[in-house]
C-alpha atoms as a PDB file:
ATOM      1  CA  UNK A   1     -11.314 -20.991  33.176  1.00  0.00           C
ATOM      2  CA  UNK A   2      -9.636 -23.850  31.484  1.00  0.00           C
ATOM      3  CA  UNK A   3      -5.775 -22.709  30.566  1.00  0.00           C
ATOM      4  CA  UNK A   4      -5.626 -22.623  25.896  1.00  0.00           C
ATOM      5  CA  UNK A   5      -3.093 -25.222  26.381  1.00  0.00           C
ATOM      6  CA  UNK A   6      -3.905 -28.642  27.543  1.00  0.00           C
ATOM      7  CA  UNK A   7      -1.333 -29.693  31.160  1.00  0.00           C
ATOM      8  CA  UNK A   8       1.689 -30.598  29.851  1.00  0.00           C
ATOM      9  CA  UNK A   9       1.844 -28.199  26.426  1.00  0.00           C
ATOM     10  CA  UNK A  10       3.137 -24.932  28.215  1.00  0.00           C
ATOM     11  CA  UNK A  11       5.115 -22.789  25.878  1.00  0.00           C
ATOM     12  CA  UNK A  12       8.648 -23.570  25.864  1.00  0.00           C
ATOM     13  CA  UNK A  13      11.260 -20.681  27.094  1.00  0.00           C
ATOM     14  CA  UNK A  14      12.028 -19.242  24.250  1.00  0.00           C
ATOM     15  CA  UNK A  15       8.548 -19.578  23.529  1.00  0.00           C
ATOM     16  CA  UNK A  16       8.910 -21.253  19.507  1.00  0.00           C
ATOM     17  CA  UNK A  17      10.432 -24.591  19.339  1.00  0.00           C
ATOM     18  CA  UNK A  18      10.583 -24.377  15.894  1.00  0.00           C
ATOM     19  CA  UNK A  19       9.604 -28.095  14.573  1.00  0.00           C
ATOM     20  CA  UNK A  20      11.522 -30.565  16.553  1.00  0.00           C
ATOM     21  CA  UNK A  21      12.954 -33.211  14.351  1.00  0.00           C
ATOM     22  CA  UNK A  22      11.329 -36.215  14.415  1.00  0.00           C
ATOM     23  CA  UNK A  23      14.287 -38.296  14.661  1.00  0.00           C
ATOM     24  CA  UNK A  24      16.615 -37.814  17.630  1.00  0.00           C
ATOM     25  CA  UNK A  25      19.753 -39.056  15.758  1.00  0.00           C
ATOM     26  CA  UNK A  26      19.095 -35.631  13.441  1.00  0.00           C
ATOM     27  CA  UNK A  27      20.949 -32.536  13.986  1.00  0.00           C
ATOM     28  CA  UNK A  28      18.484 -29.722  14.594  1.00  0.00           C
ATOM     29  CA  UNK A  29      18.100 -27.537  11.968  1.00  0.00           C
ATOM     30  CA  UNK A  30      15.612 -24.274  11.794  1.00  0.00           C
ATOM     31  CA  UNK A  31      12.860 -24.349   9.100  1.00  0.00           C
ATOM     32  CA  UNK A  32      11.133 -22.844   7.309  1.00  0.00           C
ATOM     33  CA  UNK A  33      13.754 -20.282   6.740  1.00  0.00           C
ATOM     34  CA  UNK A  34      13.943 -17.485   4.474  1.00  0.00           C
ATOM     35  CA  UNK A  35      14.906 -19.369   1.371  1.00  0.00           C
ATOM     36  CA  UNK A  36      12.292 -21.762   2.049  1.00  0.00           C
ATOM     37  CA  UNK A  37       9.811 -18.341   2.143  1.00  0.00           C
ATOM     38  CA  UNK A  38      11.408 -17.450  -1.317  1.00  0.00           C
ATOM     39  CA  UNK A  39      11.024 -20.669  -2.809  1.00  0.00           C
ATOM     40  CA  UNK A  40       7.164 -20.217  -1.653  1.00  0.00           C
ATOM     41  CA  UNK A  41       6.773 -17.100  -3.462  1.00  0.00           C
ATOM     42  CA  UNK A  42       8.567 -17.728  -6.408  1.00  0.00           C
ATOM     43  CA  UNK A  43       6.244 -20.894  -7.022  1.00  0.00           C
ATOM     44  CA  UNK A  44       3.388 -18.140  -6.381  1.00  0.00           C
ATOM     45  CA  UNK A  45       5.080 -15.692  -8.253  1.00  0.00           C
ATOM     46  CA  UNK A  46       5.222 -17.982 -11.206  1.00  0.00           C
ATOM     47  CA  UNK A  47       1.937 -19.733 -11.183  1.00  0.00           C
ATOM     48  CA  UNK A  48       0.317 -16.000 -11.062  1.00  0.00           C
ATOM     49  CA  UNK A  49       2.501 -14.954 -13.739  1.00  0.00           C
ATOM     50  CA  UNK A  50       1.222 -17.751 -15.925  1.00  0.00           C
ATOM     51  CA  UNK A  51      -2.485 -17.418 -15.288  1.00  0.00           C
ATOM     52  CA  UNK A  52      -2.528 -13.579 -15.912  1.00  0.00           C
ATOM     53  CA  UNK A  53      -0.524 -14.232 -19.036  1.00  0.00           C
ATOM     54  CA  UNK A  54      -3.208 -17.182 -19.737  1.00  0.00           C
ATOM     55  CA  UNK A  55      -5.988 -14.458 -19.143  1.00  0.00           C
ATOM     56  CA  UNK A  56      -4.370 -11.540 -21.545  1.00  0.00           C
ATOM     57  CA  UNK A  57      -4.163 -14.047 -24.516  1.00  0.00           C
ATOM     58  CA  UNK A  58      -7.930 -14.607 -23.261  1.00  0.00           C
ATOM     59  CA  UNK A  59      -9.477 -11.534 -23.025  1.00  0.00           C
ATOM     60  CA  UNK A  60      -7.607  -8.720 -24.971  1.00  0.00           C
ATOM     61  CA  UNK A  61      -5.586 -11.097 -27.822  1.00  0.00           C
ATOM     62  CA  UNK A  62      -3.906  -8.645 -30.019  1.00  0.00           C
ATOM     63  CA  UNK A  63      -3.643  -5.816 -27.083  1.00  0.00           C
ATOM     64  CA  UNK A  64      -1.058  -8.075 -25.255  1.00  0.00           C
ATOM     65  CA  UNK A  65       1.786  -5.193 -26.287  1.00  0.00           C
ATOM     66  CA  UNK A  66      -0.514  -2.391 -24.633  1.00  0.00           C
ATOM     67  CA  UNK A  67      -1.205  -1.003 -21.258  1.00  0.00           C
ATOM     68  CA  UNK A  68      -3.395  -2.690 -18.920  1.00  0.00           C
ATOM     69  CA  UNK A  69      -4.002  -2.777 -15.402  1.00  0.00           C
ATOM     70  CA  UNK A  70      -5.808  -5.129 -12.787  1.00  0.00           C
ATOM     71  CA  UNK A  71      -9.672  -3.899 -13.911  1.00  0.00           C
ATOM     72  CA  UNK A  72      -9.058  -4.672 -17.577  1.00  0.00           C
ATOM     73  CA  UNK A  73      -9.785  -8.211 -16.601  1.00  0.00           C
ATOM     74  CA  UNK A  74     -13.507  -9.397 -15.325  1.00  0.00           C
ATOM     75  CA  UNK A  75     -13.881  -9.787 -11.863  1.00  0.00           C
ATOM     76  CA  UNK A  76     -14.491 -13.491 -12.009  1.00  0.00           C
ATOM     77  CA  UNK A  77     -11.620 -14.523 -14.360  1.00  0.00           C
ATOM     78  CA  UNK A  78      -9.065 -12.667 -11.913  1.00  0.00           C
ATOM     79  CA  UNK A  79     -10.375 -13.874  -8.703  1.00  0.00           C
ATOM     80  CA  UNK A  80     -10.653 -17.564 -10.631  1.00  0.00           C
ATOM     81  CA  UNK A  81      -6.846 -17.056 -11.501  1.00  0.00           C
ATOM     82  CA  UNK A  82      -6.090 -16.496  -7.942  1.00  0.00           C
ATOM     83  CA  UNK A  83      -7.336 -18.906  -6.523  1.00  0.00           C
ATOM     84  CA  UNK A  84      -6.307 -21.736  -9.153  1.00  0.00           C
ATOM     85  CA  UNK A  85      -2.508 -19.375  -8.301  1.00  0.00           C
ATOM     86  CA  UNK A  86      -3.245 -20.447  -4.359  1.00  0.00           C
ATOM     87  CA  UNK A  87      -4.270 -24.093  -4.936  1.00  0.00           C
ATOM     88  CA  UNK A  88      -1.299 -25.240  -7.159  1.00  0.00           C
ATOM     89  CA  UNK A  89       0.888 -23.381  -4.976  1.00  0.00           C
ATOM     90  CA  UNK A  90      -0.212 -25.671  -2.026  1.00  0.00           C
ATOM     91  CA  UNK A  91      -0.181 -28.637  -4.096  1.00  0.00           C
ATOM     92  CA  UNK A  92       3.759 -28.118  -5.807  1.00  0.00           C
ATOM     93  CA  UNK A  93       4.417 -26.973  -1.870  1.00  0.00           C
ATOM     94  CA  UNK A  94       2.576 -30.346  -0.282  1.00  0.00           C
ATOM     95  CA  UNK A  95       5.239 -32.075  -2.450  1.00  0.00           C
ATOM     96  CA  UNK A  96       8.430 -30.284  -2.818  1.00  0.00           C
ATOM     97  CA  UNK A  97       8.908 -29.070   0.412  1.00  0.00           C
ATOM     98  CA  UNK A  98       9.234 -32.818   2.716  1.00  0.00           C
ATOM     99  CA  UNK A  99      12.377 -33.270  -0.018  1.00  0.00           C
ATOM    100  CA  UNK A 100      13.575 -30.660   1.940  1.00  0.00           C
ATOM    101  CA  UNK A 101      12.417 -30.328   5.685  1.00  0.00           C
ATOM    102  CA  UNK A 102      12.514 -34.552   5.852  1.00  0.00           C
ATOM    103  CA  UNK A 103       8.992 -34.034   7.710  1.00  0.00           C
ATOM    104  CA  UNK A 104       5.193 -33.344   6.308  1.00  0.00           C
ATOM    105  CA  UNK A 105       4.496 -30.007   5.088  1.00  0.00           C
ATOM    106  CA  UNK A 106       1.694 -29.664   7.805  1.00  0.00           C
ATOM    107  CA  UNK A 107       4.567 -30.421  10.480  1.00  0.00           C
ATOM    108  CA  UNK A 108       6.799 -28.059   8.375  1.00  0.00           C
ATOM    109  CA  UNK A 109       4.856 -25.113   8.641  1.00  0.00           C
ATOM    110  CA  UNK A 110       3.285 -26.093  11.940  1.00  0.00           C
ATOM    111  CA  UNK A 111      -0.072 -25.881  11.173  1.00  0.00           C
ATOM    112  CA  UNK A 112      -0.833 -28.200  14.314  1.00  0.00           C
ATOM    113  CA  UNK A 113      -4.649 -28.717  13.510  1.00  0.00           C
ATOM    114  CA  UNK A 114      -5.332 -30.173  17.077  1.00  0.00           C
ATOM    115  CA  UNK A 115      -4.934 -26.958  18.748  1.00  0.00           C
ATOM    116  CA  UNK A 116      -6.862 -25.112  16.064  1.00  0.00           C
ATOM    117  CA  UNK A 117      -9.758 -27.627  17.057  1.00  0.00           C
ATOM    118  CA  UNK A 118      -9.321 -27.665  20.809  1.00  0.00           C
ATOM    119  CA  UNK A 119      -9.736 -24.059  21.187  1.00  0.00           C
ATOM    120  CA  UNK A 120     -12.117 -23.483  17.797  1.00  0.00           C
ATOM    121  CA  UNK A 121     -14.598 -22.040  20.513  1.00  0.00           C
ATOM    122  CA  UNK A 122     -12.459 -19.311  21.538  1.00  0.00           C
ATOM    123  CA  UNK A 123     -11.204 -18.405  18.200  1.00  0.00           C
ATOM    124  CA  UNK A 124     -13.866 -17.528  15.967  1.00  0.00           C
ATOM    125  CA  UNK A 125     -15.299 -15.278  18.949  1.00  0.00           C
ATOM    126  CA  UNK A 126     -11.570 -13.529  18.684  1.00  0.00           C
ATOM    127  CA  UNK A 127     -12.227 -13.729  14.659  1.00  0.00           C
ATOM    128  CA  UNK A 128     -15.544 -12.145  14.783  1.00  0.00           C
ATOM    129  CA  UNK A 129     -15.302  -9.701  17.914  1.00  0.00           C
ATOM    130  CA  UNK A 130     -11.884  -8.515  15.408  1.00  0.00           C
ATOM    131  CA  UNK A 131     -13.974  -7.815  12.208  1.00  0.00           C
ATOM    132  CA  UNK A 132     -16.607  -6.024  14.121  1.00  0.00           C
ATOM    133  CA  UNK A 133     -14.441  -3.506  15.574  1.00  0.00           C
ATOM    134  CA  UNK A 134     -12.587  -3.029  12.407  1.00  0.00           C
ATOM    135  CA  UNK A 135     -15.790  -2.374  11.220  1.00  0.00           C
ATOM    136  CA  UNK A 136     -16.923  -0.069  13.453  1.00  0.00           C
ATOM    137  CA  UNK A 137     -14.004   1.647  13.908  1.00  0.00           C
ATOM    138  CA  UNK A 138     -13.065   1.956   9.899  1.00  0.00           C
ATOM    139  CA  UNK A 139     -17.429   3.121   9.389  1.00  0.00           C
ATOM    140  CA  UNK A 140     -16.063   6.391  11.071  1.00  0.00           C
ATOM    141  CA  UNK A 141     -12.534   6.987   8.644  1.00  0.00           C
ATOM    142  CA  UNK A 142     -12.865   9.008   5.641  1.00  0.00           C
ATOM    143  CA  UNK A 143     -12.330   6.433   2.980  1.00  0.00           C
ATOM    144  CA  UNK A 144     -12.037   7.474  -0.878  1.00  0.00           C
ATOM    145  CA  UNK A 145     -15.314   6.604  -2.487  1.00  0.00           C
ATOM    146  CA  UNK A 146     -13.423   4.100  -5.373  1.00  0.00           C
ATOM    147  CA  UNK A 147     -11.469   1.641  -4.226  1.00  0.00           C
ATOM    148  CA  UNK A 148     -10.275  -1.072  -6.524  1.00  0.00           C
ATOM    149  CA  UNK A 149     -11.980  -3.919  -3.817  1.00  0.00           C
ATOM    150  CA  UNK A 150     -15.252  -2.438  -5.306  1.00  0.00           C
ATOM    151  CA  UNK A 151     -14.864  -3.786  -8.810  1.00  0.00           C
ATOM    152  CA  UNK A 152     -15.706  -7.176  -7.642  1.00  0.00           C
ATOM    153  CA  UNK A 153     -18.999  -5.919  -5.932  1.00  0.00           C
ATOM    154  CA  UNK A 154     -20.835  -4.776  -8.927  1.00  0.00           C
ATOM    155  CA  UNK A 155     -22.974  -8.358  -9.735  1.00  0.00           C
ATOM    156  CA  UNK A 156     -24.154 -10.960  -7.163  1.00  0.00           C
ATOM    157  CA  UNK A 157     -22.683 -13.890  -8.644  1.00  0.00           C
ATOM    158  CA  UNK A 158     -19.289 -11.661  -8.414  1.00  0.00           C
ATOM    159  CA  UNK A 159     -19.660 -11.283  -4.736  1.00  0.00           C
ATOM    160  CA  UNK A 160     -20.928 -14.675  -4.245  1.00  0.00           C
ATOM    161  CA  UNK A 161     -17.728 -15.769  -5.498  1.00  0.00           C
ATOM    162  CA  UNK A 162     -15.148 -13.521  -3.421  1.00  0.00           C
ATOM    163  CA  UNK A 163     -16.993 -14.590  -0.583  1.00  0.00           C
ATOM    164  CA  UNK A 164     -15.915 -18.242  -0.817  1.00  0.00           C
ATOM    165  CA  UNK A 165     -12.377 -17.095  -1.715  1.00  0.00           C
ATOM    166  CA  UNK A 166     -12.395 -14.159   1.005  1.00  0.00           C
ATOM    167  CA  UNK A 167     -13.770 -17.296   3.473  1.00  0.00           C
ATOM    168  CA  UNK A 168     -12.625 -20.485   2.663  1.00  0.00           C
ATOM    169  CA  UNK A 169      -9.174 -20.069   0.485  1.00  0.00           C
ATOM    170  CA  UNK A 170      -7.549 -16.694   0.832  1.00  0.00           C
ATOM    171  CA  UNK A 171      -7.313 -17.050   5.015  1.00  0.00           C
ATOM    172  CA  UNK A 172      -5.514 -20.689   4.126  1.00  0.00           C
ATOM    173  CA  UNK A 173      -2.946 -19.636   1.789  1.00  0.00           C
ATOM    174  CA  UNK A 174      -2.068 -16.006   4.400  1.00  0.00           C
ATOM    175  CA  UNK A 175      -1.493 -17.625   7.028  1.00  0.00           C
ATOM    176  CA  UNK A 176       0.701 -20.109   5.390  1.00  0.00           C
ATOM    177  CA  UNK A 177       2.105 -17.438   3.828  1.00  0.00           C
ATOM    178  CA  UNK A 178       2.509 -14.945   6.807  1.00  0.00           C
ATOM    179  CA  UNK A 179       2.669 -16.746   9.750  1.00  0.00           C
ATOM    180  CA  UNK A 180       3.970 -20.843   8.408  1.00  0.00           C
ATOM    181  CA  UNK A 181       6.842 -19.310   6.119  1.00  0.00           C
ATOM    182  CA  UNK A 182       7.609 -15.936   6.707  1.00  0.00           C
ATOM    183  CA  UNK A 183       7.018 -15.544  10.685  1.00  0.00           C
ATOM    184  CA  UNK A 184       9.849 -18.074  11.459  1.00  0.00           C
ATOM    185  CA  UNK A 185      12.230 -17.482   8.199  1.00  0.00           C
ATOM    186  CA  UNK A 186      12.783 -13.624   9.647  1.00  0.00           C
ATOM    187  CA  UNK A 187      12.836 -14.978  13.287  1.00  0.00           C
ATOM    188  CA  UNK A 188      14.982 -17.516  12.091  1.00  0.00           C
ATOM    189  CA  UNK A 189      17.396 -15.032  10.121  1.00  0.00           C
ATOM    190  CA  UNK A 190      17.236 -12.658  13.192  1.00  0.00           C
ATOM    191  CA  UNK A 191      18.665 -15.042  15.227  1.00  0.00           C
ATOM    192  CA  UNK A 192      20.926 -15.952  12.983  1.00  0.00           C
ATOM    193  CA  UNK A 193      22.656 -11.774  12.011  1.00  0.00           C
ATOM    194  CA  UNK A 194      21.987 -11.216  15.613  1.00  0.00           C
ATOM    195  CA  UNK A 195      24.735 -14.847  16.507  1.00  0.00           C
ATOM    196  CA  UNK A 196      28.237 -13.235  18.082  1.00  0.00           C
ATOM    197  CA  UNK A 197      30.525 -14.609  15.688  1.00  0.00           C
ATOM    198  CA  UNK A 198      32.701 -17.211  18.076  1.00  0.00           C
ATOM    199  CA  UNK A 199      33.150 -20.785  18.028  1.00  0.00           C
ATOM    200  CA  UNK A 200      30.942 -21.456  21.402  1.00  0.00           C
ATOM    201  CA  UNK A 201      28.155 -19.312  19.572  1.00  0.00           C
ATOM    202  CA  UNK A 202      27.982 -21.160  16.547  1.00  0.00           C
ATOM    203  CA  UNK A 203      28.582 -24.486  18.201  1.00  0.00           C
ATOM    204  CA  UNK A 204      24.520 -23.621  19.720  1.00  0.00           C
ATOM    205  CA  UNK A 205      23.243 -22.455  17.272  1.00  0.00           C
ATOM    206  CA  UNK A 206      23.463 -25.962  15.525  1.00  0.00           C
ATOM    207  CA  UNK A 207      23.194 -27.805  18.719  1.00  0.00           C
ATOM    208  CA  UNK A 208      19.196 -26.846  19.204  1.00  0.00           C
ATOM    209  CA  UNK A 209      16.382 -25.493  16.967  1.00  0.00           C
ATOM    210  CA  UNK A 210      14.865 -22.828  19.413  1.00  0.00           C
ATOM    211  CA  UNK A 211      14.089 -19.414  18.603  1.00  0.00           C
ATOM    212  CA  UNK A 212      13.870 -16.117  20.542  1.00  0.00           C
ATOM    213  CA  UNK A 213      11.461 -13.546  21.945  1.00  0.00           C
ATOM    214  CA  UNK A 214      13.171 -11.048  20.548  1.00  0.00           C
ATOM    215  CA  UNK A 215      13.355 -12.401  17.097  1.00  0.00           C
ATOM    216  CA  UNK A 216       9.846 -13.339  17.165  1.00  0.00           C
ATOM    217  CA  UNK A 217       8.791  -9.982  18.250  1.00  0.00           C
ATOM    218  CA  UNK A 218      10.747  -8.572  15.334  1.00  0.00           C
ATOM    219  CA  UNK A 219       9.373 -11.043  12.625  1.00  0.00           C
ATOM    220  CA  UNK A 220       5.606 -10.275  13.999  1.00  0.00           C
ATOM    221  CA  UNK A 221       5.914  -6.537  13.533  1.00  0.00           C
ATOM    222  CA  UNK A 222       7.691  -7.152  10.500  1.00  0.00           C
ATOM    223  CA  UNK A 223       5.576  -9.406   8.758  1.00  0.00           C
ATOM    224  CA  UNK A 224       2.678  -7.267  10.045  1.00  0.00           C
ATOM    225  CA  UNK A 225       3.771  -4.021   7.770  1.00  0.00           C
ATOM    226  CA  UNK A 226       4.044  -6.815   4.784  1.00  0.00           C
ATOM    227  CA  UNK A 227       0.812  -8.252   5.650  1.00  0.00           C
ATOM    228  CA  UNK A 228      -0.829  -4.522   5.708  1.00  0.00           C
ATOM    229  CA  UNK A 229       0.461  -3.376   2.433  1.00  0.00           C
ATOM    230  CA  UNK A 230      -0.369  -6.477   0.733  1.00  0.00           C
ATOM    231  CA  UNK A 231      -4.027  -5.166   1.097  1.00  0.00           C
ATOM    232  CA  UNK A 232      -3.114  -1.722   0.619  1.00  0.00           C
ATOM    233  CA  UNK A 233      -4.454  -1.051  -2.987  1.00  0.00           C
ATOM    234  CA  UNK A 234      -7.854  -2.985  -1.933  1.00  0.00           C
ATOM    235  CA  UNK A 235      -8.083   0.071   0.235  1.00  0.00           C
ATOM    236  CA  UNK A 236      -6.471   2.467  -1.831  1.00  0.00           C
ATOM    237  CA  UNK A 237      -3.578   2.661   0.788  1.00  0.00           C
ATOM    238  CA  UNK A 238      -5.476   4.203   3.549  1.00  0.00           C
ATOM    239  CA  UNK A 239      -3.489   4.689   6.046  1.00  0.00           C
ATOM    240  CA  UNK A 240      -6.085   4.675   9.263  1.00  0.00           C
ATOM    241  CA  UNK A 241      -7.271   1.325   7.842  1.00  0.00           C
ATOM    242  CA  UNK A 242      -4.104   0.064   6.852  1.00  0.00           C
ATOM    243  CA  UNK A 243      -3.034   0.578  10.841  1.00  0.00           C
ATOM    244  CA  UNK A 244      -6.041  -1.400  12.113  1.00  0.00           C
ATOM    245  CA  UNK A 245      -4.844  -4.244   9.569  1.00  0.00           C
ATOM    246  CA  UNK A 246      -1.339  -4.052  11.312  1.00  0.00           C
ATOM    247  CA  UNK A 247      -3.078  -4.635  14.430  1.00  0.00           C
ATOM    248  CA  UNK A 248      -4.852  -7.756  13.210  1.00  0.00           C
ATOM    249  CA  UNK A 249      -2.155  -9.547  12.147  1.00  0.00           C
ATOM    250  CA  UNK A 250       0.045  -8.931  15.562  1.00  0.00           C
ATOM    251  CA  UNK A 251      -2.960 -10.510  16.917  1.00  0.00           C
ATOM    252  CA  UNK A 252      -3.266 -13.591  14.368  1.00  0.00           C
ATOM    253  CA  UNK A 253       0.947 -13.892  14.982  1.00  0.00           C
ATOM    254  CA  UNK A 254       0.425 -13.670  18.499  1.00  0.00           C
ATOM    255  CA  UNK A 255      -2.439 -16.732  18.470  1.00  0.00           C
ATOM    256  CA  UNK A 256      -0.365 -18.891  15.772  1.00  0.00           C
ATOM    257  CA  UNK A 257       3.115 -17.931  18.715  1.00  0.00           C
ATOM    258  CA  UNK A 258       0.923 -18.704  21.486  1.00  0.00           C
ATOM    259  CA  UNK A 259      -0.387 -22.329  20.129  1.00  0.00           C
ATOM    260  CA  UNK A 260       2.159 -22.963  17.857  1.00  0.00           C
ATOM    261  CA  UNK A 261      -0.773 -23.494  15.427  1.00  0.00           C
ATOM    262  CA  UNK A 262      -1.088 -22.077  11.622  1.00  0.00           C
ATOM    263  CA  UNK A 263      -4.232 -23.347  11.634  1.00  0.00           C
ATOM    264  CA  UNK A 264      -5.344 -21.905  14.732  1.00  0.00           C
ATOM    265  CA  UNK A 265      -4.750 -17.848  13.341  1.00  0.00           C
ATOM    266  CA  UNK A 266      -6.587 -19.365   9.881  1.00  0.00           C
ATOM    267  CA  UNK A 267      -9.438 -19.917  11.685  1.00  0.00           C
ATOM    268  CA  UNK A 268      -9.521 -16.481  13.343  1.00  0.00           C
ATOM    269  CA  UNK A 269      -8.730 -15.341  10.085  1.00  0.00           C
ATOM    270  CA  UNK A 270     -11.432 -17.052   8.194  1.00  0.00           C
ATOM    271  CA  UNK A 271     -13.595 -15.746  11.565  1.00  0.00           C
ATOM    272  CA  UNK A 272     -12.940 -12.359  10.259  1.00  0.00           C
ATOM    273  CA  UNK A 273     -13.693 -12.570   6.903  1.00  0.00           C
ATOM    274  CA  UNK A 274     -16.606 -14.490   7.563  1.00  0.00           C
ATOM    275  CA  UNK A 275     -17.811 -10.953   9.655  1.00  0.00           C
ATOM    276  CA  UNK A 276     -17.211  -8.918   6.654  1.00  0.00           C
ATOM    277  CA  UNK A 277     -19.075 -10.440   4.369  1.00  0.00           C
ATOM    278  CA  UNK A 278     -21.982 -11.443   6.759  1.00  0.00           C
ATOM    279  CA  UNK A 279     -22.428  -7.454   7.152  1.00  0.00           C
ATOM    280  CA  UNK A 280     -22.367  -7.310   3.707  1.00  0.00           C
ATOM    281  CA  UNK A 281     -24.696  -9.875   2.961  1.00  0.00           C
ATOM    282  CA  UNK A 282     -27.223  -8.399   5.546  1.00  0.00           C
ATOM    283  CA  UNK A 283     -26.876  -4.800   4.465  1.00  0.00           C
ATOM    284  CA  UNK A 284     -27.193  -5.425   0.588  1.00  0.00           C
ATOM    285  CA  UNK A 285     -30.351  -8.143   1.460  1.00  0.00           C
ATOM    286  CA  UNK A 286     -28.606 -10.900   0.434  1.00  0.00           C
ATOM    287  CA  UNK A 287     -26.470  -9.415  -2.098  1.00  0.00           C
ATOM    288  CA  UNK A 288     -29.546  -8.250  -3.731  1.00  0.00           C
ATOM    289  CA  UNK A 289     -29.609  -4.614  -3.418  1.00  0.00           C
ATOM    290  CA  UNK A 290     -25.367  -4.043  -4.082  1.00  0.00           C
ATOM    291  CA  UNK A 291     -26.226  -0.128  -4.207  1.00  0.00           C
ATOM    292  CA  UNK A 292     -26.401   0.345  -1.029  1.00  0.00           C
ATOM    293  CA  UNK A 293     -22.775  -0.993  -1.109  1.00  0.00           C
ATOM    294  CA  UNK A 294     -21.681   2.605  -2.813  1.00  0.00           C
ATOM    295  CA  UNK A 295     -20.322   5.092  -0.549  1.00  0.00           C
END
């Protein structure tokens, strides 16, 4: 059995190297850390701000000064405003973020797309062998019988589109999200609260870039709870589900640790997703029969 890294790309002891600098003349410095992550969201934050605003003056006009919650809007407009929320995100980021690393965002995050693609053949099986035991194991968990998540399952073209988001764009922007800004920025700031405050300490800590098991440990469990309840209303905070989610994102932080490759736990990501809407797709005939969707 061939090793997941080629000879000569063993991890390194502590097992993140977080993004060498390109030039040697450069002091090392630790990116992306947690103001980077900030920065991130608040460019989210913002652009989803905007296109929900954009969709109230849309769709309700005059109601803008009452009460309204996620299902007021269609299912297409909001998943449409999500997705433009994720692309201009990535675009402002592909941009703004070199001013600040002095590297490629791609570098920056490490998304490392050759080890995605050396080892593509053992990580959709790890994508799809996932879903299926979430889905076996969640078929037997008393789940309530509306769920916001179902709201977007009520026309084919509906589904149709969540399952190109759910496949091809929500995976992407997660795992940048997750495991290219936030898995290093709380490494990174563990390291940093965990420093003994002396001259000799400080004097490494800007002498190399590396970060530690420990910290990494901490940031995967960490970001793991986060990445949970960020689906928890899609599953109406169910806790038994909301566990196996935990799960699958120690896993996806454990492949993009282990390869050093964003792109690498996207594609088990995207492997996943893929699974869940396959199942779908089979048991509904195509998305033609979505009552047999209803619990």
């Amino acid at each position: 059995m061939h090793p997941i890294l080629p000879e000569g790309e063993a991890i390194l002891q502590p097992p993140m190297d977080n993004t060498p600098n390109d030039a040697p003349e450069d002091a090392p410095h630790r990116i992306p850390n947690l103001g980077h992550a900030l920065l991130f969201l608040s460019i989210a934050g913002l652009f989803l701000f905007l296109t929900q605003l954009l969709l109230l003056g849309f769709t309700h006009g005059p109601a803008i000064g009452g009460k309204l919650s996620a299902a007021s809007f269609p299912p297409k407009l909001l998943i449409a405003s999500e997705a433009f929320t994720y692309l201009a995100t990535l675009t402002i980021s592909w941009f703004v973020f070199p001013l600040l690393w002095k590297r490629p965002f791609a570098n920056g995050i490490d998304a490392n797309p050759d080890a995605a693609r050396r080892n593509a053949f053992r990580l959709i099986p790890i994508g799809l062998t996932l879903s299926f035991a979430v889905q076996a194991i969640s078929s037997v968990i008393a789940i309530p019988k509306d769920i916001p998540m179902d709201d977007f399952f009520r026309t084919p073209s509906d589904v149709w589109l969540v399952t190109f988001f759910g496949i091809l764009l929500a995976p992407l922007f997660e795992e940048i999200l997750f495991r290219g800004f936030l898995l290093p920025a709380v490494a990174i700031a563990y390291d940093w609260l965990s420093l003994p405050r002396t001259p000799a300490a400080r004097e490494f800590w800007y002498s190399n870039n590396k970060i530690s098991t420990p910290a990494l440990v901490f940031s995967a469990v960490f970001t793991s709870i986060l990445f949970a309840a960020l689906h928890g209303q899609q599953t109406a905070f169910t806790w038994p589900v909301l566990l196996l989610l935990f799960c699958v994102s120690l896993i996806l932080s454990a492949i993009r640790i282990r390869l050093r490759s964003v792109l690498a736990s996207t594609l088990i990501h995207a492997s996943y997703n893929f699974t869940i809407f396959l199942t779908a797709f089979i048991a509904t005939g195509g998305y033609r029969h979505l009552d047999r969707m209803t619990r």
